[in-house]
C-alpha atoms as a PDB file:
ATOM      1  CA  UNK A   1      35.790 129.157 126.770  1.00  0.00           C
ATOM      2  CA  UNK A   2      32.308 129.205 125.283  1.00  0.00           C
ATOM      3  CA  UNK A   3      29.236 131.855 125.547  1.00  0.00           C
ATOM      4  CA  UNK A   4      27.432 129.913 128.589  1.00  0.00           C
ATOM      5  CA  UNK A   5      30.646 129.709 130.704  1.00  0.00           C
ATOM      6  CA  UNK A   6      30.846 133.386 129.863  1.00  0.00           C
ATOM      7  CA  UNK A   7      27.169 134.195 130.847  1.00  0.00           C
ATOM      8  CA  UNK A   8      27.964 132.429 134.465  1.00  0.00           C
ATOM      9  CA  UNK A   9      30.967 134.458 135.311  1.00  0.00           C
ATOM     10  CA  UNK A  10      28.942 137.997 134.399  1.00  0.00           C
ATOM     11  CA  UNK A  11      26.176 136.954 136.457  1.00  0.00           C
ATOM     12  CA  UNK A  12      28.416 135.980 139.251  1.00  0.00           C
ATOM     13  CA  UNK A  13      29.788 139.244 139.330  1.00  0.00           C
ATOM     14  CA  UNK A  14      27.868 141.922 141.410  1.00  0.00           C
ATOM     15  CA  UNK A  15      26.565 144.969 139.971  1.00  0.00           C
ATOM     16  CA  UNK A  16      29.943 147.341 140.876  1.00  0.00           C
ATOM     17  CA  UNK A  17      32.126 144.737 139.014  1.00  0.00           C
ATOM     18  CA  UNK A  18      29.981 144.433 135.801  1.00  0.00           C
ATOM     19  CA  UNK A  19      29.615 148.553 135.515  1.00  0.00           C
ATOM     20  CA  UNK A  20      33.666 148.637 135.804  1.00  0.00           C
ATOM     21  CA  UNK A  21      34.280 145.637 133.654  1.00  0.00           C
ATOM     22  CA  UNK A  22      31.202 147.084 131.213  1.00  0.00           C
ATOM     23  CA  UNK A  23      33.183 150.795 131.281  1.00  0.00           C
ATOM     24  CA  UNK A  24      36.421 149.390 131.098  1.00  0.00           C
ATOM     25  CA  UNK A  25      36.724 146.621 128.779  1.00  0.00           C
ATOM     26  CA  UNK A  26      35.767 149.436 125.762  1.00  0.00           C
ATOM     27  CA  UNK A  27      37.957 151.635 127.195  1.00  0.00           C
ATOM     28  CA  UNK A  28      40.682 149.279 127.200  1.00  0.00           C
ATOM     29  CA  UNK A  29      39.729 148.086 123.731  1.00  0.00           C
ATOM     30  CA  UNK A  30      39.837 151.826 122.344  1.00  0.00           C
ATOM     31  CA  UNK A  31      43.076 152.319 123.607  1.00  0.00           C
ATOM     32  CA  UNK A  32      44.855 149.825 121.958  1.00  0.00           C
ATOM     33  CA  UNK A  33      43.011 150.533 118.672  1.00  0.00           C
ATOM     34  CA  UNK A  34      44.254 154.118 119.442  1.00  0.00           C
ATOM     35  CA  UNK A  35      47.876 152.853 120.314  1.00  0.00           C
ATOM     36  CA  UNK A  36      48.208 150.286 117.826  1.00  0.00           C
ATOM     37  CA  UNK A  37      46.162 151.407 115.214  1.00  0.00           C
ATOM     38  CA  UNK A  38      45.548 155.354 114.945  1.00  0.00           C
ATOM     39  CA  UNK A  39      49.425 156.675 116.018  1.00  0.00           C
ATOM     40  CA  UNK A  40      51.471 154.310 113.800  1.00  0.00           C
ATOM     41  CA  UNK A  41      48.921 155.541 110.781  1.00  0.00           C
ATOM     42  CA  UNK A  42      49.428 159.260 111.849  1.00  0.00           C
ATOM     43  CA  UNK A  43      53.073 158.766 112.731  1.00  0.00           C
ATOM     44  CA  UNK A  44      53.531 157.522 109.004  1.00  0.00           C
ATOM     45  CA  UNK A  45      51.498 160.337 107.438  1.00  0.00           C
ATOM     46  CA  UNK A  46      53.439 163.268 109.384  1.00  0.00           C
ATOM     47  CA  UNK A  47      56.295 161.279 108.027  1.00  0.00           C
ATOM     48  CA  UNK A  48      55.247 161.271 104.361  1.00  0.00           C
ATOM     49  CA  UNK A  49      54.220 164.812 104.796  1.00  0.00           C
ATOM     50  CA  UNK A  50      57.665 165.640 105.936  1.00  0.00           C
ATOM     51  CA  UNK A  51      59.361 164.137 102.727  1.00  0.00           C
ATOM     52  CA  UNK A  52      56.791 164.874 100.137  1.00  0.00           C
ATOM     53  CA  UNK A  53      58.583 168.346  99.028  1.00  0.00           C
ATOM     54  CA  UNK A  54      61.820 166.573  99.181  1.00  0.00           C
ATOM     55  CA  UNK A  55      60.508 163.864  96.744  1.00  0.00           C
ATOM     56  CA  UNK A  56      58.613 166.717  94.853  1.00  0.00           C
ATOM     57  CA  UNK A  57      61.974 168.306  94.048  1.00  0.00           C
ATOM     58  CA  UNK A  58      63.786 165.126  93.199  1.00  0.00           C
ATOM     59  CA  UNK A  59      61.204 164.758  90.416  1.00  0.00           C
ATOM     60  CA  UNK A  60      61.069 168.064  89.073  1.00  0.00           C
ATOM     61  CA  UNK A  61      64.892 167.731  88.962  1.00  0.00           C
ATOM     62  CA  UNK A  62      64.855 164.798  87.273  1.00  0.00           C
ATOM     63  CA  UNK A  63      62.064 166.018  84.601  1.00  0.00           C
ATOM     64  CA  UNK A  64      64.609 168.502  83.703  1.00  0.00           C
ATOM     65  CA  UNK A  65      67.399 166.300  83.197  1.00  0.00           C
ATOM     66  CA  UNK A  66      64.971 164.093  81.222  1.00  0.00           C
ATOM     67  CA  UNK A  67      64.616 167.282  79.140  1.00  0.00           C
ATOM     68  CA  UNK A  68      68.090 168.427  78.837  1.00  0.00           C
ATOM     69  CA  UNK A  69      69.614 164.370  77.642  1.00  0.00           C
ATOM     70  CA  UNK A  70      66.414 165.032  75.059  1.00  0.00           C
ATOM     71  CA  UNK A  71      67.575 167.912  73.857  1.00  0.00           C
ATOM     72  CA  UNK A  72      71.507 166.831  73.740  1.00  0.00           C
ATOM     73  CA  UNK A  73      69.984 164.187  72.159  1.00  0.00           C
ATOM     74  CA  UNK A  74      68.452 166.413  69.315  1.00  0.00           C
ATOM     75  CA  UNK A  75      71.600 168.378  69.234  1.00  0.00           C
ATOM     76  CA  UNK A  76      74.244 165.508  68.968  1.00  0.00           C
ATOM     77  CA  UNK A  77      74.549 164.446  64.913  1.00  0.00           C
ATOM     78  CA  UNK A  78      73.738 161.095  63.567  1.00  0.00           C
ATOM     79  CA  UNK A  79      77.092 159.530  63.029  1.00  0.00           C
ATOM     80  CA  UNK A  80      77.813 155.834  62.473  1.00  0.00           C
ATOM     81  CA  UNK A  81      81.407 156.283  64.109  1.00  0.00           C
ATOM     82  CA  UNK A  82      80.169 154.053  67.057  1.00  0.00           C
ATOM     83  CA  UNK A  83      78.761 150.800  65.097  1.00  0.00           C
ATOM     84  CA  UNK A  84      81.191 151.711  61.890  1.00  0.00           C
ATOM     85  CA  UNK A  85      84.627 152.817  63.891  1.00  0.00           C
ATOM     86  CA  UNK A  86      87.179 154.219  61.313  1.00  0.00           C
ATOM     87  CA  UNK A  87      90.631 152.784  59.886  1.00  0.00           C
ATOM     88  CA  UNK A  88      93.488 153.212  62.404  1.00  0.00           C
ATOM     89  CA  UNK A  89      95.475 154.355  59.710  1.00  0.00           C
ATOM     90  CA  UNK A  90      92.915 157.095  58.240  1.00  0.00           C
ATOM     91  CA  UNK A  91      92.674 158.280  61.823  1.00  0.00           C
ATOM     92  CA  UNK A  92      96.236 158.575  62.506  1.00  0.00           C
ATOM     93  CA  UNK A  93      97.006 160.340  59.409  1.00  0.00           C
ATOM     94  CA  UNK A  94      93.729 162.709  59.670  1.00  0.00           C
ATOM     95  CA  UNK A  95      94.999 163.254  63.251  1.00  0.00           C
ATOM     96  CA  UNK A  96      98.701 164.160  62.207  1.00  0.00           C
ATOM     97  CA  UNK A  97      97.154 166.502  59.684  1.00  0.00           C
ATOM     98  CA  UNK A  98      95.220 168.427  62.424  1.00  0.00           C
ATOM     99  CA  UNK A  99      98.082 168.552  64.883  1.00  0.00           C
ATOM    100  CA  UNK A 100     100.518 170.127  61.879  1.00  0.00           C
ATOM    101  CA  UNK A 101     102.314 167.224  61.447  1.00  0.00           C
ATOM    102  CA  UNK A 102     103.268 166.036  58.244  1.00  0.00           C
ATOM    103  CA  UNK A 103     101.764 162.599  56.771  1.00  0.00           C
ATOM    104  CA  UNK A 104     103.120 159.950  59.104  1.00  0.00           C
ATOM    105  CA  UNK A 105     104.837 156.758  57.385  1.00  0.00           C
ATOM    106  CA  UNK A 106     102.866 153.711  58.638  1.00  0.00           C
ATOM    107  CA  UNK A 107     103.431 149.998  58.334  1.00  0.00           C
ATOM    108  CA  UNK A 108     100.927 147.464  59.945  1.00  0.00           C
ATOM    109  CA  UNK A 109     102.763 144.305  61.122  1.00  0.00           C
ATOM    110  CA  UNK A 110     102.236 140.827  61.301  1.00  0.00           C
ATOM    111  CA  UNK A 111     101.495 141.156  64.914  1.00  0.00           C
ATOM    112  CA  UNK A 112      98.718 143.531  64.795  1.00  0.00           C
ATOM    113  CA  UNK A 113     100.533 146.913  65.766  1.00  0.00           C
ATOM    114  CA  UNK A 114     100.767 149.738  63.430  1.00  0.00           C
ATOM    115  CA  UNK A 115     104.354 150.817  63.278  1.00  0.00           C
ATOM    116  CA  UNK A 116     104.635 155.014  62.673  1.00  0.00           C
ATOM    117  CA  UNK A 117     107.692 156.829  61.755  1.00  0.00           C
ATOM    118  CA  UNK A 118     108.117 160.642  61.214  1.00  0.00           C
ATOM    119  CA  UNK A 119     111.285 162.188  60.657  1.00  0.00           C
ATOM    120  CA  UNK A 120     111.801 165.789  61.518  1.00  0.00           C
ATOM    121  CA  UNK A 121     108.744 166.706  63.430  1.00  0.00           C
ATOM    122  CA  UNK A 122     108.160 169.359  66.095  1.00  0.00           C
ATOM    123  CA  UNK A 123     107.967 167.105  69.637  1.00  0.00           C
ATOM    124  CA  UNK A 124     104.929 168.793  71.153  1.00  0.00           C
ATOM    125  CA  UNK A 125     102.890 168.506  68.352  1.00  0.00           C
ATOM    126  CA  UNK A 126     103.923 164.974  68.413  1.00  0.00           C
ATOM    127  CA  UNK A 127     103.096 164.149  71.900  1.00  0.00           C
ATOM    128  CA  UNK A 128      99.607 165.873  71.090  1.00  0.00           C
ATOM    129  CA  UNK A 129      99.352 163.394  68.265  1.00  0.00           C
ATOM    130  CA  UNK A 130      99.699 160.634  70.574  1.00  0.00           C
ATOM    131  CA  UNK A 131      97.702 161.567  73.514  1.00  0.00           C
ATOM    132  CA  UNK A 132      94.304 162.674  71.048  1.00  0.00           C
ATOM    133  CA  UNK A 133      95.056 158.677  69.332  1.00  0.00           C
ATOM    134  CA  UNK A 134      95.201 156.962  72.890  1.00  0.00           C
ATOM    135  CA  UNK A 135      92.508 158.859  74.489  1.00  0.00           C
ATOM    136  CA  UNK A 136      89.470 160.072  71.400  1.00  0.00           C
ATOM    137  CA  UNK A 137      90.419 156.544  69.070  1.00  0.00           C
ATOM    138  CA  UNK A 138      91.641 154.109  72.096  1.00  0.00           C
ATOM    139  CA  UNK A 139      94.920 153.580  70.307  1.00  0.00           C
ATOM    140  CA  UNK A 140      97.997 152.379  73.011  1.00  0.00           C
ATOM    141  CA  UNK A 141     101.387 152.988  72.748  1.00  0.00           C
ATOM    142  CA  UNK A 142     103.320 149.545  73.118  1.00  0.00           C
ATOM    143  CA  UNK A 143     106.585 151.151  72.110  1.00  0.00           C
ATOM    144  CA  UNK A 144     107.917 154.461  71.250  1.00  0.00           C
ATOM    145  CA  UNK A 145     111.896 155.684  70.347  1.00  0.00           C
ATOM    146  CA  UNK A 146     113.107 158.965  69.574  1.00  0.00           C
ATOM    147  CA  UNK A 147     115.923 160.661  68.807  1.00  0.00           C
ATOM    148  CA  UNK A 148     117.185 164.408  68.384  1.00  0.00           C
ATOM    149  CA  UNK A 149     116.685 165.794  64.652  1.00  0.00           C
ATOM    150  CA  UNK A 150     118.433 168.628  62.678  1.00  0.00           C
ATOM    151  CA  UNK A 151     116.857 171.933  64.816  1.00  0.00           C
ATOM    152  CA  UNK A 152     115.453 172.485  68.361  1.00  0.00           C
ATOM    153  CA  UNK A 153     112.676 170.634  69.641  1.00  0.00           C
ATOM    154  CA  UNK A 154     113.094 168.651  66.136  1.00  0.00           C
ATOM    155  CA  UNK A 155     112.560 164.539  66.684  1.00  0.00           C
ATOM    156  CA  UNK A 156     112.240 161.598  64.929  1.00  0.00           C
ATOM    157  CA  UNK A 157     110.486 159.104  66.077  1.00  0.00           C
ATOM    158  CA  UNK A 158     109.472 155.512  65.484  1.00  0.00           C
ATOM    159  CA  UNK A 159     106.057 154.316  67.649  1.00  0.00           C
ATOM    160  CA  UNK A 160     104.245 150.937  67.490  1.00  0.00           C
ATOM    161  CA  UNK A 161     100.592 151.264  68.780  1.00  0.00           C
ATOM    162  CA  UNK A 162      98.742 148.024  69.932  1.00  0.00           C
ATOM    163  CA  UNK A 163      95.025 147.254  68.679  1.00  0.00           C
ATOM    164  CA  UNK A 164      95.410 148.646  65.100  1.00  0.00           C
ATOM    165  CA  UNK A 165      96.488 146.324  62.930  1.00  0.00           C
ATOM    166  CA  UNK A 166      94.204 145.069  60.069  1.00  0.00           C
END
């Protein structure tokens, strides 16, 4: 359709028809400006408005965690145990030491494993032994024998842990 085919059907129109179509083509217009325009803006703004504090909190929350990992941070002492990790064997005999267990006899094997023997040891101190090597130093049992000592709760004890052989 162009402008003069336009201009013919206003004019063809008698005055009642123009004054509707002249009141309600605007009208119509605003209302879907109002429909799809206006609500789905103020539908979206109640919505932020609605979650703001929610967000608000989530930051200030994580602000303070940012804090706290900074001051751990500051509070956690330079050591080169993660890029320099230390000698199986150093660590199972420091760790024997701080269980009260007396220096442990270890032979590394052709295999890789670390083969440990004490004789005459108290078995829960032992067990402690093995559980700080496996869990703190990541040191796995592959095979561990025991036998009944001279005393109660005495053992000795031969282990092979995988992973530390040099």
């Amino acid at each position: 359709m162009n402008i003069a085919t336009l201009e013919q059907l206003w004019r063809e129109r008698n005055p009642r028809e123009r004054w509707l179509i002249g009141l309600g083509l605007p009208l119509l217009l605003l209302a879907l400006l109002y429909a799809y325009l206006w609500l789905p803006v103020q539908k979206e703004r109640a919505r932020l408005q609605r979650t703001l504090p929610e967000l608000r909190a989530a930051a200030a929350q994580l602000r303070q965690q940012a804090q706290e990992v900074q001051t751990l941070r500051q509070h956690v002492p330079a050591s080169d145990a993660a890029t320099n990790p230390a000698d199986p064997v150093t660590v199972m005999r420091q760790a024997a030491t701080e269980a009260g267990l007396p220096a442990p006899q270890i032979q590394p094997d052709n295999t890789g494993r670390l083969r440990v023997r004490f004789e005459q040891v108290t078995f829960n101190p032992l067990i402690q032994w093995i559980d700080i090597l496996q869990r703190q130093h990541g040191l796995k049992v592959e095979t561990l024998e025991m036998g009944a000592a001279n005393g109660p709760g005495r053992v000795n004890a031969q282990i092979a842990f995988a992973g530390g052989g040099t």
